[in-house]
Protein backbone atom coordinates (compact mmCIF):
# COMPACT_ATOMS: atom_id res chain seq x y z
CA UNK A 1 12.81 -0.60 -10.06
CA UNK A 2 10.00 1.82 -11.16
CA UNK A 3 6.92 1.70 -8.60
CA UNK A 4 3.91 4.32 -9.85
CA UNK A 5 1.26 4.82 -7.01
CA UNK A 6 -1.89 6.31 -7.60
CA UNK A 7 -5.67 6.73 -5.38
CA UNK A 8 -4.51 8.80 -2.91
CA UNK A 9 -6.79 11.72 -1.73
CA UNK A 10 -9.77 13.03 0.70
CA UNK A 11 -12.05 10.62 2.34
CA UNK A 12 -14.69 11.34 5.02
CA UNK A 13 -14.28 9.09 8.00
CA UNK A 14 -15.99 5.53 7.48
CA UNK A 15 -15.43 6.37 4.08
CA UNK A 16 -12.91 3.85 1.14
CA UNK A 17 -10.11 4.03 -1.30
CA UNK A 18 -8.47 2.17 -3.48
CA UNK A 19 -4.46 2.70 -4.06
CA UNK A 20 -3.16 1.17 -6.89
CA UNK A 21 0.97 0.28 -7.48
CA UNK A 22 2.32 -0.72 -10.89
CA UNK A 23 5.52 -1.87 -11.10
CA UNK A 24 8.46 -1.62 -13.93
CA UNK A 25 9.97 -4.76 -12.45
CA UNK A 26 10.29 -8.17 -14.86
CA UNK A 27 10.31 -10.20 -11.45
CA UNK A 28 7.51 -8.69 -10.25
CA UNK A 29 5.71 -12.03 -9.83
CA UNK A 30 8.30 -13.46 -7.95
CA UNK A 31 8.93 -10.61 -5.17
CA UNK A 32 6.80 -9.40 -1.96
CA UNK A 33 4.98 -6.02 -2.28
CA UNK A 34 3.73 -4.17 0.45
CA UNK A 35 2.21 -0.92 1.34
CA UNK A 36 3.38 1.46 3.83
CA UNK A 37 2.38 5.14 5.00
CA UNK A 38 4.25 7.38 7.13
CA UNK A 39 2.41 10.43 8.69
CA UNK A 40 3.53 13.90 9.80
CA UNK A 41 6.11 13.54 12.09
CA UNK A 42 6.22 9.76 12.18
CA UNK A 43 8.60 6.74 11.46
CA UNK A 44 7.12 4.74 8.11
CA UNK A 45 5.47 1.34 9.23
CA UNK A 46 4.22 -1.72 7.16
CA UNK A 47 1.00 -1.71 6.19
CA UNK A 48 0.34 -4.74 4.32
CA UNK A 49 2.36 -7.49 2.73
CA UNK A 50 1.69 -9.92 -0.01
CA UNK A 51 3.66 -13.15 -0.81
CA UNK A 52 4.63 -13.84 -4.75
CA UNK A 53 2.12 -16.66 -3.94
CA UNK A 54 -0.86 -14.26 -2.41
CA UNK A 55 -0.16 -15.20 1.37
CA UNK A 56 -0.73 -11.37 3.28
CA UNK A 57 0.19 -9.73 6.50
CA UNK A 58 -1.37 -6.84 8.17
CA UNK A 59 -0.57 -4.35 10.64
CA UNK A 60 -2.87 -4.89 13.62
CA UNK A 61 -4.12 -0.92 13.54
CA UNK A 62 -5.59 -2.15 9.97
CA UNK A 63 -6.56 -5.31 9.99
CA UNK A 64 -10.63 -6.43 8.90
CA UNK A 65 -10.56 -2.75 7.68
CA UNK A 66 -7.80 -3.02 4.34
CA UNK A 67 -6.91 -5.35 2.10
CA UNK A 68 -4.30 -5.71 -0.34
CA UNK A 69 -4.30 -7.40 -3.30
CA UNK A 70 -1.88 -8.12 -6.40
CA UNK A 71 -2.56 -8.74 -10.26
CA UNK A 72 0.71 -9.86 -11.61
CA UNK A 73 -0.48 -9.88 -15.38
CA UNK A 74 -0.46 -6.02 -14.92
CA UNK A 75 1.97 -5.74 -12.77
CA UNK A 76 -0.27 -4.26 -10.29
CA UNK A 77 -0.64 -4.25 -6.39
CA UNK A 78 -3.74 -2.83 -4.63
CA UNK A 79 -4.56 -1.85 -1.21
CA UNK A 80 -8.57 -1.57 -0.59
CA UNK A 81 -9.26 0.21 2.43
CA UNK A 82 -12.59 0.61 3.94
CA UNK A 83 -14.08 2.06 7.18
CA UNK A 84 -11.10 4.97 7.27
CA UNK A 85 -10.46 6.47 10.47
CA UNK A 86 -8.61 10.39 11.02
CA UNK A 87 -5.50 8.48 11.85
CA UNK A 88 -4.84 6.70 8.48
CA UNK A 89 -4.58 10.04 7.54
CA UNK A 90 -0.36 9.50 6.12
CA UNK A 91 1.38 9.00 2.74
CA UNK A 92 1.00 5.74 1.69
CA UNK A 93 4.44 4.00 -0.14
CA UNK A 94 4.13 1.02 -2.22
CA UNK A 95 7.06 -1.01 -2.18
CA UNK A 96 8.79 -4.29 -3.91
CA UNK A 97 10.67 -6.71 -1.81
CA UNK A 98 14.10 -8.02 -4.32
CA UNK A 99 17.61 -8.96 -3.10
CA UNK A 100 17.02 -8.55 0.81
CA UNK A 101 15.89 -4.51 0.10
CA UNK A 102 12.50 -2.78 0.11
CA UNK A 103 12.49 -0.61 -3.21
CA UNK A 104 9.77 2.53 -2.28
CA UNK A 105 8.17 4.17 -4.91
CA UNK A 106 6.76 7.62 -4.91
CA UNK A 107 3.92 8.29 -2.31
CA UNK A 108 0.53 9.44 -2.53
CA UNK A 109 -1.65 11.25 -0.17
CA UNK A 110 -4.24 10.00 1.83
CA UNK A 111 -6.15 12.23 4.04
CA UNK A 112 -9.25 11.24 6.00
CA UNK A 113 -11.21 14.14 7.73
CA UNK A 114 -14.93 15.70 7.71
């Protein structure tokens, strides 16, 4: 399983990104994604979850603010997040659920500061 992240970077507070995930996986459109970040010093948490039929789950710390999203003729997950706050600041993971195992891709970095 191949999972390519890319959006990552510098956002003022308040500010938005968009992190995109495409994955190598044929079954893509039958497995769970999700997105999760781990920050300095930090254990990696669950960000967002999608269903192979679109239902999601969000953590609490993100929820009205991010939303993630999946286009499974590309291959592609998304994670929109809006109104960023200092402690989003983390490296954000996009994963594939298959077989009873999260597969993580590389990270990228999001960092939200003035």
């Amino acid at each position: 399983v191949q999972l390519q992240a890319s959006g990552g970077g510098l956002v003022q507070p308040k500010g938005s990104l968009r992190l995109s995930c495409e994955a190598s996986e044929i079954w893509f459109s039958h497995s769970h994604m999700g997105w999760y970040r781990q920050a300095a010093g930090q254990q990696r948490e669950l960000v967002a979850a999608i269903s192979e039929t679109s239902l999601t789950t969000y953590a609490d710390s993100v929820k009205a603010r991010f939303t993630i999203s999946r286009d499974n003729a590309k291959n592609t997950v998304y994670l929109q997040m809006d109104m960023l706050k200092p402690e989003d600041t983390a490296v954000y993971y996009c994963a594939l659920y298959m077989h009873n195992t999260w597969y993580f891709g590389q990270g990228t970095q999001v960092t939200v500061s003035s």
